[in-house]
N, C-alpha and C. Protein backbone atom coordinates (compact mmCIF):
# COMPACT_ATOMS: atom_id res chain seq x y z
N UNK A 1 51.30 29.00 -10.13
CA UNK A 1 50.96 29.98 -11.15
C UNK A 1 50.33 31.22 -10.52
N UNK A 2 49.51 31.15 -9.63
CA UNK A 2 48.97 32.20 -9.03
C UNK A 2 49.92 33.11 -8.02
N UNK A 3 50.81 32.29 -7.74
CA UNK A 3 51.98 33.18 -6.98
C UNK A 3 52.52 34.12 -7.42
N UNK A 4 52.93 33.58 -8.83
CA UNK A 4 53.59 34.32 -10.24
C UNK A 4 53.03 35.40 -10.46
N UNK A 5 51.40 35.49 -10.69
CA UNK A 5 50.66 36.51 -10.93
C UNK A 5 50.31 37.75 -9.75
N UNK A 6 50.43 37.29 -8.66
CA UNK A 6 50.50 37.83 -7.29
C UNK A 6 51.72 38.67 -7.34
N UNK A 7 52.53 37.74 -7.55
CA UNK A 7 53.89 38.82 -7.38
C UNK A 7 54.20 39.37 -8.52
N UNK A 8 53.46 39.51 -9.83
CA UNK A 8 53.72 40.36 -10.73
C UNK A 8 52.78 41.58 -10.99
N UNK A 9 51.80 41.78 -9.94
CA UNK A 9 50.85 42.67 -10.01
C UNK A 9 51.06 43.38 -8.79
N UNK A 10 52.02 42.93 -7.47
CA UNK A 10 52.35 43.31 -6.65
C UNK A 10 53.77 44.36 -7.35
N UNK A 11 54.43 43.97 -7.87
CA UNK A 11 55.62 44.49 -8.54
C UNK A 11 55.05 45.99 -9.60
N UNK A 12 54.08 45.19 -10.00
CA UNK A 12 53.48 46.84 -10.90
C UNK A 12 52.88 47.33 -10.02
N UNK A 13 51.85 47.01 -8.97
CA UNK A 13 51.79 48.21 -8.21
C UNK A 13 52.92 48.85 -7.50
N UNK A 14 53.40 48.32 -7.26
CA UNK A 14 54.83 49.48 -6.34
C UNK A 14 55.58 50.51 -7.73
N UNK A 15 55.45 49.88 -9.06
CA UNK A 15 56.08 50.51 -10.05
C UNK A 15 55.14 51.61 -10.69
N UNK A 16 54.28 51.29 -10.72
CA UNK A 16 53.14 52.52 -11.31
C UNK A 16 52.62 53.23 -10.13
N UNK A 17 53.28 53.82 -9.31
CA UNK A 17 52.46 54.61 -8.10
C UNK A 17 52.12 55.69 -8.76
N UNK A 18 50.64 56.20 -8.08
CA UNK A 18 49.87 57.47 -8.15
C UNK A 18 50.02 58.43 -7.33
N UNK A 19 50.42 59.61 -8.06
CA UNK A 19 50.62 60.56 -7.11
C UNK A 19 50.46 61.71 -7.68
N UNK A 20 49.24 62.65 -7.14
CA UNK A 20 48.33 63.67 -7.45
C UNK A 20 49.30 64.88 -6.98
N UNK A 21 49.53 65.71 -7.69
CA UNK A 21 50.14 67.11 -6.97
C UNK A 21 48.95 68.52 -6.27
N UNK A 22 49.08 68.82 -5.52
CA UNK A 22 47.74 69.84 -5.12
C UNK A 22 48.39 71.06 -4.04
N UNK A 23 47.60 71.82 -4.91
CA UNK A 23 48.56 73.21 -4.28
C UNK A 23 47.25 74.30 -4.10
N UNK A 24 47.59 75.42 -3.64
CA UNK A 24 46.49 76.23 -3.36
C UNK A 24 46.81 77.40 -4.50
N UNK A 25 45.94 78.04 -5.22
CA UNK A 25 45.94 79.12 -5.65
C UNK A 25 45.23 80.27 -5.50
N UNK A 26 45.89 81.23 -4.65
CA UNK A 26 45.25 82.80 -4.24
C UNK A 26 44.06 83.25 -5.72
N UNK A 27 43.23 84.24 -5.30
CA UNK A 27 42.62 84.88 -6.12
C UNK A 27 43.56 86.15 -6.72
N UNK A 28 43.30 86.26 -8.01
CA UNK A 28 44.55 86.91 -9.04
C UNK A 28 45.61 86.71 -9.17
N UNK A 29 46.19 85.76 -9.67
CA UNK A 29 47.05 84.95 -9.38
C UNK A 29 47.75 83.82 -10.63
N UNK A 30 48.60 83.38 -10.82
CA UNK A 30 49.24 82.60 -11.81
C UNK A 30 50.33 81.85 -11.79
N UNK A 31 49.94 80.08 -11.12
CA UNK A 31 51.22 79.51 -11.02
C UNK A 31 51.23 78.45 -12.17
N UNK A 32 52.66 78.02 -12.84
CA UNK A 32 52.80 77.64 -13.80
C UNK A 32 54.09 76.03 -12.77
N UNK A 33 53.26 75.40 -13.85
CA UNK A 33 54.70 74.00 -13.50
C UNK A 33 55.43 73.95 -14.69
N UNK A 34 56.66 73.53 -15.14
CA UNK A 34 57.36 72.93 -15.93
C UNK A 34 57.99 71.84 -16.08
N UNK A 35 57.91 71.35 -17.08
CA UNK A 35 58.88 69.41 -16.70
C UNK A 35 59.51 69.26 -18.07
N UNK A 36 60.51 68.72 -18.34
CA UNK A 36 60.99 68.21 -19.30
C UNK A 36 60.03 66.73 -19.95
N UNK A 37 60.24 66.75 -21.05
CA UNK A 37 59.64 65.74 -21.48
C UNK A 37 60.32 65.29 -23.06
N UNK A 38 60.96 63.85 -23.05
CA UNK A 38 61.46 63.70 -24.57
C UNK A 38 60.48 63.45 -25.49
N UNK A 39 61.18 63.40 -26.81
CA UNK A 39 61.02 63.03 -28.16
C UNK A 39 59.60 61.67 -27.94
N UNK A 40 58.41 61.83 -28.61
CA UNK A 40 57.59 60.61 -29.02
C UNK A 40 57.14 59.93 -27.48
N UNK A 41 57.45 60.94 -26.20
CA UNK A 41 56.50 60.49 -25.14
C UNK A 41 55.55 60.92 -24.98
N UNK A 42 54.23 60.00 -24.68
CA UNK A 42 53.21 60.60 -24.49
C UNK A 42 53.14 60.79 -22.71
N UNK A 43 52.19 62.19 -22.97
CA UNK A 43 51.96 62.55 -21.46
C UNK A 43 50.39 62.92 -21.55
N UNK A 44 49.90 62.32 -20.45
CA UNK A 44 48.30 62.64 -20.25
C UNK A 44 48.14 63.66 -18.56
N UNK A 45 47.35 64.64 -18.65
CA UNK A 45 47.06 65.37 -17.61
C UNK A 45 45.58 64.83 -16.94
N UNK A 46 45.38 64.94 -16.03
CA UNK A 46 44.11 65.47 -15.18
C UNK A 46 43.95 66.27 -14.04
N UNK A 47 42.97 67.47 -14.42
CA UNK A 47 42.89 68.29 -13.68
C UNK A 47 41.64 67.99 -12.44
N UNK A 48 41.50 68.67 -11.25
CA UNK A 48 40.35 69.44 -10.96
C UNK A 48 40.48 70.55 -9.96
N UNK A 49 39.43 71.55 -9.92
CA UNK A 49 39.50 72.25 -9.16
C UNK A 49 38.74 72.56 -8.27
N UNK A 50 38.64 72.63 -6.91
CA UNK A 50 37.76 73.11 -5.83
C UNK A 50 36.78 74.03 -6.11
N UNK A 51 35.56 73.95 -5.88
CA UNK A 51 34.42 75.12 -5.97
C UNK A 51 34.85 76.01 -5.35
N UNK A 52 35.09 77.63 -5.73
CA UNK A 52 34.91 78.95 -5.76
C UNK A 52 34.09 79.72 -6.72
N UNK A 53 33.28 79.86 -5.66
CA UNK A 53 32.12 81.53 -6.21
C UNK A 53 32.89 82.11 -6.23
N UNK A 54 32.77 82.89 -7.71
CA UNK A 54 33.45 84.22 -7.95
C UNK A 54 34.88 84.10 -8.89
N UNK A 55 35.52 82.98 -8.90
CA UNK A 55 36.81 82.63 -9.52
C UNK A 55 36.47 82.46 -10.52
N UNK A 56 37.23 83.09 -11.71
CA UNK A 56 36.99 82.36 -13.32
C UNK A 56 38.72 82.37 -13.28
N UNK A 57 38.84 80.59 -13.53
CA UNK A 57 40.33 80.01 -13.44
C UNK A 57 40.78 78.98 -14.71
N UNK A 58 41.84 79.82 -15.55
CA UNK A 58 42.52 79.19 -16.86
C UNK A 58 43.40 78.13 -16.95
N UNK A 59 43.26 77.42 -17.67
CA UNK A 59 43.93 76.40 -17.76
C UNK A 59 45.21 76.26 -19.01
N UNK A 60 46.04 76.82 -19.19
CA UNK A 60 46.95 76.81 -20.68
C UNK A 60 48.14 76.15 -20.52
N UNK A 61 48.36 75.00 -21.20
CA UNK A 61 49.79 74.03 -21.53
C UNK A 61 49.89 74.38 -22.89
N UNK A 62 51.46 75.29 -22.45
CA UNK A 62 52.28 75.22 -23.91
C UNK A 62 53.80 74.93 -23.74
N UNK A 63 54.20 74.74 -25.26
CA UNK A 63 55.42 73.93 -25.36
C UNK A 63 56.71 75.05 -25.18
N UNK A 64 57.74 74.67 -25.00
CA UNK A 64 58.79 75.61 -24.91
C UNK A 64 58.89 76.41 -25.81
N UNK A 65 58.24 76.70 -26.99
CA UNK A 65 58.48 77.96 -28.09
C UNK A 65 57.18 78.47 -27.64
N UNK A 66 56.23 78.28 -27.04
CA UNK A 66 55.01 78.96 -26.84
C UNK A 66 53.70 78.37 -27.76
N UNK A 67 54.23 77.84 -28.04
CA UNK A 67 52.96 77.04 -29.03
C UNK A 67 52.22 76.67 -27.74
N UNK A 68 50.37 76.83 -28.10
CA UNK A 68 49.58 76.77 -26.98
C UNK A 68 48.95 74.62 -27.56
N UNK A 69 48.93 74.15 -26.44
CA UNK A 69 48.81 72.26 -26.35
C UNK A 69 47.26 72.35 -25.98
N UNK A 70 47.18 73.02 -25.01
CA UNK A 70 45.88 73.07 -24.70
C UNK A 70 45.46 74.15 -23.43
N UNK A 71 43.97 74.49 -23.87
CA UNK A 71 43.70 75.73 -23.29
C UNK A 71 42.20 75.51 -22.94
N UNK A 72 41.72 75.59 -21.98
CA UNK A 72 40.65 75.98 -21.28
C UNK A 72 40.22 77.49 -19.84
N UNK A 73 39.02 77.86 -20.49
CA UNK A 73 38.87 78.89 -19.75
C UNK A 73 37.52 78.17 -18.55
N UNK A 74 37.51 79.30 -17.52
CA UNK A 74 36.40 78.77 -16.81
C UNK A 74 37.09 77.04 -16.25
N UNK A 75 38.06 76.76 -16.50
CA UNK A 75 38.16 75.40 -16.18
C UNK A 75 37.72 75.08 -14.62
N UNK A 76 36.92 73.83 -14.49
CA UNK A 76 36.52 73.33 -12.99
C UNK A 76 37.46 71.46 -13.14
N UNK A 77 36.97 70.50 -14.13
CA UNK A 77 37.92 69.67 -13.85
C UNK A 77 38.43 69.52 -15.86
N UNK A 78 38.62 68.38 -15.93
CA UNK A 78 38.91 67.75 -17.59
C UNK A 78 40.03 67.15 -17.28
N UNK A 79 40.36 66.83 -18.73
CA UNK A 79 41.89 65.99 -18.95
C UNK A 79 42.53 66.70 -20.19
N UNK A 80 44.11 66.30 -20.16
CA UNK A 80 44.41 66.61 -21.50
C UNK A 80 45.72 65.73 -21.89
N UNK A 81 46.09 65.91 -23.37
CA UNK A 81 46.76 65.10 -23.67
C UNK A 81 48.22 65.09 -24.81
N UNK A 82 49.27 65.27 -24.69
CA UNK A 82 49.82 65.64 -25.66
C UNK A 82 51.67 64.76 -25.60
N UNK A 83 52.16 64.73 -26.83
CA UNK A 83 52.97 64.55 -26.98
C UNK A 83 54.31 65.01 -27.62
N UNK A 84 55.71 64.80 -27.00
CA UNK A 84 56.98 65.73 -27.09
C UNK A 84 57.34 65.62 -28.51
N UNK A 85 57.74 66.35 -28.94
CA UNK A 85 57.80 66.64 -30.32
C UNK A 85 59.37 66.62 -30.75
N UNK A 86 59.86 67.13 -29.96
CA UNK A 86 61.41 67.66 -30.23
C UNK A 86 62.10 66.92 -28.83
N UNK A 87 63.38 66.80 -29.53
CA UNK A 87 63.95 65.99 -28.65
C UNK A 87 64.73 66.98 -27.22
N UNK A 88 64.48 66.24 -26.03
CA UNK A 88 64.47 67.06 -24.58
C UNK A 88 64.00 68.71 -24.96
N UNK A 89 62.80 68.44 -25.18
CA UNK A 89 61.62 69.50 -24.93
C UNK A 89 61.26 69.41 -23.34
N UNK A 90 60.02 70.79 -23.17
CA UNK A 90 59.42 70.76 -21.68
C UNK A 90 58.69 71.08 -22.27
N UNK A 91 57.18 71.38 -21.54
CA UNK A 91 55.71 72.02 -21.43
C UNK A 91 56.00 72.41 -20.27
N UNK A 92 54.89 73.43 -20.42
CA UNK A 92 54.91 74.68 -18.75
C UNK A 92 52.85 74.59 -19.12
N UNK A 93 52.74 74.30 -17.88
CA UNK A 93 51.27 74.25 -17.35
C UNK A 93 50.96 75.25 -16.45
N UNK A 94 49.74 75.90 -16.77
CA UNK A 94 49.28 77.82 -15.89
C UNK A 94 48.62 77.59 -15.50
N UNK A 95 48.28 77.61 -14.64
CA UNK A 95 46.75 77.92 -14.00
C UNK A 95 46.44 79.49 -13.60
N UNK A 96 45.68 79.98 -13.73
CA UNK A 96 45.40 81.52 -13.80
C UNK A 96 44.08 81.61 -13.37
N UNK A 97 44.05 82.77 -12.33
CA UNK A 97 42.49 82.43 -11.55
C UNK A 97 42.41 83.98 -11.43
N UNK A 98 41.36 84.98 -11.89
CA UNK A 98 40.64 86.18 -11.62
C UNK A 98 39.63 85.92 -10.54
N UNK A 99 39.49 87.23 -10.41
CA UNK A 99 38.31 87.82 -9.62
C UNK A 99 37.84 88.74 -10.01
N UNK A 100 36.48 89.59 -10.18
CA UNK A 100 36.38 90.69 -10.62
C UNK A 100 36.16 91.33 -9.75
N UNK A 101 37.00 92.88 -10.01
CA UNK A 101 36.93 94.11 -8.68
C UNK A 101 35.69 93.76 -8.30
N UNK A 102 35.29 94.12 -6.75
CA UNK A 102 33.97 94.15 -6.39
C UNK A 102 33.26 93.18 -5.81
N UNK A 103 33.61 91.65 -6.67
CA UNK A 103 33.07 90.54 -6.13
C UNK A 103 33.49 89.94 -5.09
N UNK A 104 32.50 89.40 -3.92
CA UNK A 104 33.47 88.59 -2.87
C UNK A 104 33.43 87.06 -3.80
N UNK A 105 34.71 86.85 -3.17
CA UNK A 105 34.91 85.30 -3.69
C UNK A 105 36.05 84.59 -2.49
N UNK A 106 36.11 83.87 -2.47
CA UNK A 106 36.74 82.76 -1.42
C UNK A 106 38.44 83.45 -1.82
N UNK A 107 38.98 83.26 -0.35
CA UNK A 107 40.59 83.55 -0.87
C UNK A 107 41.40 83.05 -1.63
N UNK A 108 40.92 81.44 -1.72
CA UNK A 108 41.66 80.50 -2.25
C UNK A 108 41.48 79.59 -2.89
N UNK A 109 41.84 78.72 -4.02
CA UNK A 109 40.97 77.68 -4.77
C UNK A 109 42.20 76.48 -4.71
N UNK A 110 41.74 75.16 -4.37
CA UNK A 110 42.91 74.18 -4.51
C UNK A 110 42.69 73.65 -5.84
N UNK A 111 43.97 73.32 -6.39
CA UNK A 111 43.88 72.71 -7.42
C UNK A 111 44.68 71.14 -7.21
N UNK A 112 43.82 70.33 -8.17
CA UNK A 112 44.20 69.07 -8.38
C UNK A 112 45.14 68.49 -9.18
N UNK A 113 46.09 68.18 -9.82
CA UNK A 113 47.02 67.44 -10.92
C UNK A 113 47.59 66.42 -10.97
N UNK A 114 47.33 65.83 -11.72
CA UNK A 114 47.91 64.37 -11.70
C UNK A 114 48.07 64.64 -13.07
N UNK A 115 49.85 64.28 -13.52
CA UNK A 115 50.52 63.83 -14.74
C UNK A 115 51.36 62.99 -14.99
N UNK A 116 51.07 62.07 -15.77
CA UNK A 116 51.24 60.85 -16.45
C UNK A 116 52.43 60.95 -17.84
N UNK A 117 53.79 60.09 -17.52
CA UNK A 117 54.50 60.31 -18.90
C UNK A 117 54.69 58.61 -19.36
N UNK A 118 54.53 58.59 -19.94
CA UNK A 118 54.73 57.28 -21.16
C UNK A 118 54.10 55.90 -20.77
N UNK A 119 54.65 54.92 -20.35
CA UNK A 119 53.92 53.90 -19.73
C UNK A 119 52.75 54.26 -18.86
N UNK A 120 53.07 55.12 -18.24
CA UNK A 120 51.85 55.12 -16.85
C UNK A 120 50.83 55.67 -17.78
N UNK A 121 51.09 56.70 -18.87
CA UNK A 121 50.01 57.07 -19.65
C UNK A 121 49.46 56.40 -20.52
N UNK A 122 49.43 55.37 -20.93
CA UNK A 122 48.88 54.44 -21.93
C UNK A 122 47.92 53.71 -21.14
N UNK A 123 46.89 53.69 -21.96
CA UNK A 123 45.54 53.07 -21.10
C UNK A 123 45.67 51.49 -21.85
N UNK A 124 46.07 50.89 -20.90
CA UNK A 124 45.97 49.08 -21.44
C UNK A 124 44.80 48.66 -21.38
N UNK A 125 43.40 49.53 -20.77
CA UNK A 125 42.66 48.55 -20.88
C UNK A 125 41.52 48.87 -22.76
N UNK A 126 41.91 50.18 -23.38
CA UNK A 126 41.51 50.43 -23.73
C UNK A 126 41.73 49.36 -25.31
N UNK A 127 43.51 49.04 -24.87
CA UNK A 127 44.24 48.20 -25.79
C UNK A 127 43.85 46.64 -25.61
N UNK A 128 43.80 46.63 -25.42
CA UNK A 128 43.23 45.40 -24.27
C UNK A 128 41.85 45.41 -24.95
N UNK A 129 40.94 45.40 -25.10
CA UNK A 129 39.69 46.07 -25.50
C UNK A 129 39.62 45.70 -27.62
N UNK A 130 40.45 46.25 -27.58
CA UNK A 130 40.69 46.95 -29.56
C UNK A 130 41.34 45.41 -29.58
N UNK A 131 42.71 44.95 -28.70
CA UNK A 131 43.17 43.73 -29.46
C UNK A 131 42.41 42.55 -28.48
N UNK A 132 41.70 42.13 -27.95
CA UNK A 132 40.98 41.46 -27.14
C UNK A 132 42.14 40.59 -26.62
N UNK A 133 43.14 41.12 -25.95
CA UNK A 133 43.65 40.27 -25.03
C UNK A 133 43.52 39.88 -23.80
N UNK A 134 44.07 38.88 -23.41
CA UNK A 134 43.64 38.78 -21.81
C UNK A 134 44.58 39.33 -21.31
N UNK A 135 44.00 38.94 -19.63
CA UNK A 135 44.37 39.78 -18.85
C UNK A 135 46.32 39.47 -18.46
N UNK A 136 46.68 38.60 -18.54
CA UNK A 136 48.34 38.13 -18.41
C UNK A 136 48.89 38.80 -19.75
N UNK A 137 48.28 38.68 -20.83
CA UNK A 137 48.93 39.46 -21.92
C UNK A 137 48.68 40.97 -21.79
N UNK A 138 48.35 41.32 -21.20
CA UNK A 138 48.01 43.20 -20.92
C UNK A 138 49.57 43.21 -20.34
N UNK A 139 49.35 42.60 -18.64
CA UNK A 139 50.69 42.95 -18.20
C UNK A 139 51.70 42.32 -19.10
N UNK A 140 52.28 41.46 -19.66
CA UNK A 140 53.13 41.25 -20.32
C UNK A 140 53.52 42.39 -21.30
N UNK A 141 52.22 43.17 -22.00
CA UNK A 141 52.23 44.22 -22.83
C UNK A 141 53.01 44.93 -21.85
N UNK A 142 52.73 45.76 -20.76
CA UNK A 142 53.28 46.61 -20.48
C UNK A 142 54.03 46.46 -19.25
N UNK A 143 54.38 45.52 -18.83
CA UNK A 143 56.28 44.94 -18.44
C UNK A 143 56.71 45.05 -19.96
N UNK A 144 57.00 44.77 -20.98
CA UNK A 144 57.44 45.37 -22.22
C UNK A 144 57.75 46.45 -22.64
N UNK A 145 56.51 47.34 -22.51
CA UNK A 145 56.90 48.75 -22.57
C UNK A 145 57.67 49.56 -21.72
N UNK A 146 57.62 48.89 -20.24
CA UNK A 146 58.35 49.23 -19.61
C UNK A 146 59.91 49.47 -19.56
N UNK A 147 59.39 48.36 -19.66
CA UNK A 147 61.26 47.79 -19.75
C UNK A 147 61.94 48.62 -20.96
N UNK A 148 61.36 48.39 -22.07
CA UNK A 148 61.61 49.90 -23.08
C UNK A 148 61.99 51.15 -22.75
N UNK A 149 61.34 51.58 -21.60
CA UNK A 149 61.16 52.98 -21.60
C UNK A 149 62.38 52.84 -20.52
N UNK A 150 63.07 51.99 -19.75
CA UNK A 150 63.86 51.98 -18.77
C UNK A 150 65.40 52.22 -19.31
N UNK A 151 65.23 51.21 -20.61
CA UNK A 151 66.34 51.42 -21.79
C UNK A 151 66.33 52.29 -22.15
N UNK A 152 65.37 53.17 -22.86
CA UNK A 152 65.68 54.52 -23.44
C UNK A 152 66.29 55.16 -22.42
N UNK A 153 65.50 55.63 -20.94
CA UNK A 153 66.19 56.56 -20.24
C UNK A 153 67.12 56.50 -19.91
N UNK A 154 68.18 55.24 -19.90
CA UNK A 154 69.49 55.08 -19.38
C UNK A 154 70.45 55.36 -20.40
N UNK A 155 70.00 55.20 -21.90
CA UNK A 155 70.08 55.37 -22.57
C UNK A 155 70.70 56.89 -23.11
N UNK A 156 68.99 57.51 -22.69
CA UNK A 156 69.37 58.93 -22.59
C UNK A 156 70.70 59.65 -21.97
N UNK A 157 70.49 59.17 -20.50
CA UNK A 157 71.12 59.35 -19.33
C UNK A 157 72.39 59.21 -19.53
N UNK A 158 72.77 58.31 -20.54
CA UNK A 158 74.25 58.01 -20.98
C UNK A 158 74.72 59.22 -21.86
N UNK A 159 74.21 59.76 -22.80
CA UNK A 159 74.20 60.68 -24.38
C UNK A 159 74.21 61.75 -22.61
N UNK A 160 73.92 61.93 -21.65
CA UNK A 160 73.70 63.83 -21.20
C UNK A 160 74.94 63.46 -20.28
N UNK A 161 75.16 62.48 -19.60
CA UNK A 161 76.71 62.24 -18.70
C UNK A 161 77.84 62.26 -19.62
N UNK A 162 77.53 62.34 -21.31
CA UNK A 162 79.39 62.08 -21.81
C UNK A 162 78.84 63.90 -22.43
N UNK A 163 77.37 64.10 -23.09
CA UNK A 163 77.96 65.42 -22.74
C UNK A 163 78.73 66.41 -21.65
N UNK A 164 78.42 66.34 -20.52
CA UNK A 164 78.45 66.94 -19.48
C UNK A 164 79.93 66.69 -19.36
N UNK A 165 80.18 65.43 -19.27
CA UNK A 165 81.69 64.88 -19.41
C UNK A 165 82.71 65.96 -20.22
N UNK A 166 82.55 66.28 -21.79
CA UNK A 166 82.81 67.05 -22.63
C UNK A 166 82.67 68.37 -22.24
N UNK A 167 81.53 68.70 -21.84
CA UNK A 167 82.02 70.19 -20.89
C UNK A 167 82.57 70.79 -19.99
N UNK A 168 82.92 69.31 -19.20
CA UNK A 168 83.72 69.90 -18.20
C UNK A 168 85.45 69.59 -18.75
N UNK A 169 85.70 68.56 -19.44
CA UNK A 169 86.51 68.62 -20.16
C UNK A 169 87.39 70.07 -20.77
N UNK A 170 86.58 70.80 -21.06
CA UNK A 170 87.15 72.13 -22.14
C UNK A 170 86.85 72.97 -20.49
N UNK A 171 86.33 73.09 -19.58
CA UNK A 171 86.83 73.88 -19.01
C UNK A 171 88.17 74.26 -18.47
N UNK A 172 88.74 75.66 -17.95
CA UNK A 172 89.85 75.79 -17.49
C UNK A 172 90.10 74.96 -16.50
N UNK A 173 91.90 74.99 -15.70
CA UNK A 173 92.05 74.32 -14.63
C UNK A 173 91.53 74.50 -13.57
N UNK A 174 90.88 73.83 -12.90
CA UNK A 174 90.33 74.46 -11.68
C UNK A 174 90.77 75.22 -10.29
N UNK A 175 92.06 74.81 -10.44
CA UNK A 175 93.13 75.29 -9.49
C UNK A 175 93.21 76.89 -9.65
N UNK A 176 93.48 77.48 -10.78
CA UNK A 176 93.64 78.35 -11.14
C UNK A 176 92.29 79.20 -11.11
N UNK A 177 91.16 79.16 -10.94
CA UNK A 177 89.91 79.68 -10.30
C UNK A 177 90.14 79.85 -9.35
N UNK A 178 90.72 78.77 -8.20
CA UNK A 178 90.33 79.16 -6.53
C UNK A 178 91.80 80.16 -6.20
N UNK A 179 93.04 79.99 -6.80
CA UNK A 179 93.73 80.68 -6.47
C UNK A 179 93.77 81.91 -7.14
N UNK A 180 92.94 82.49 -8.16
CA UNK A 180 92.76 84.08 -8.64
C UNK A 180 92.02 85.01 -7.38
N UNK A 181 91.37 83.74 -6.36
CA UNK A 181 91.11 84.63 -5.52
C UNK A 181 92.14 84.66 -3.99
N UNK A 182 93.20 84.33 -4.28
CA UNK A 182 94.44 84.20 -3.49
C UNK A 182 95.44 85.01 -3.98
N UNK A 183 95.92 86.37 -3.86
CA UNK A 183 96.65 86.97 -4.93
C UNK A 183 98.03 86.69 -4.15
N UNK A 184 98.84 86.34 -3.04
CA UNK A 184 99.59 85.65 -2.81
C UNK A 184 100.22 84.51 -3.77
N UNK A 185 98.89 83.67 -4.08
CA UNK A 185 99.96 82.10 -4.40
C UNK A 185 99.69 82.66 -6.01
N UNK A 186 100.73 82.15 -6.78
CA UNK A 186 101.25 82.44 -7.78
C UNK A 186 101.73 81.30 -8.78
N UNK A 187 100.81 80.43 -8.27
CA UNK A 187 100.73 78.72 -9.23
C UNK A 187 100.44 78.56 -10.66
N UNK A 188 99.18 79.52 -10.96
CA UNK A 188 98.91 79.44 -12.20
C UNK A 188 99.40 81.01 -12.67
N UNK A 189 100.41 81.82 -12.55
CA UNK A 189 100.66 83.21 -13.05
C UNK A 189 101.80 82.28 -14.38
């Protein structure tokens, strides 16, 4: 029995890996990420940012029409949290860092990010907690959800390959592209 549990906590760790993104941001300055994200997934953020004197650095996630998710000014660390609304939506995340003429301030501020979409974002222990389960029924909970979320995406993945399928379908012959730039061969005239 303990083998079982060994190798099923060994299996979620290799499946839930953590991995923080961290980049540098100049003073006056504004880099933004974007990701797709579907219908009814939740995604959780955490930020932080390196001490700089002198930097006042923004924090704004909004959705592809511009609707603002969440916004902090002055941001140093926090979290945030939101979910896709519309089906194959994105969010675009800013970070925006001033200086004011005049002030010295450091050249550069690193920033921290780590983001979380669906399973990895659900806190089991919190569930875990509310329904007092133990600890084999947590993971069972979420090998479940997993496995869910593995179905949907293939799922997905199926619905965007027969579109794609369909578009290339209605395109012209392809022959007739490479030889318009051959005015010799006279295959498709």
């Amino acid at each position: 029995m303990n083998v079982v549990v060994f190798v099923w906590t060994l299996v979620l760790l290799l499946v839930s890996e953590v991995s923080t993104l961290s980049f540098m941001l100049p003073q006056n300055t504004r880099k933004c990420l974007m990701e797709e994200i579907h219908k009814n997934v939740l995604v959780t953020g955490e930020y932080k940012l390196t001490a700089a004197p002198g930097h006042i650095t923004s924090l704004r996630v909004t959705d592809r029409t511009g609707n603002l998710l969440y916004n902090k000014d002055d941001a140093e660390k926090g979290k945030f949290a939101m979910t896709g609304d519309e089906t194959d939506s994105f969010y675009i995340i800013c970070f925006e860092t001033k200086v004011q003429y005049g002030v010295r301030a450091a050249a550069t501020r690193e920033v921290y990010l780590d983001v979380k979409h669906g399973v990895e974002a659900k806190s089991y222990e919190d569930i875990a907690k509310s329904e007092k389960l133990k600890p084999m029924e947590i993971e069972l909970r979420r090998l479940e959800d997993l496995s869910e979320a593995i179905v949907n995406d293939f799922a997905y993945m199926k619905k965007r390959e027969e579109e794609m399928r369909d578009t290339n379908g209605s395109l012209p012959i392809p022959g007739c592209c490479i030889s318009a730039s051959f005015p010799w061969d006279a295959s498709c005239a």
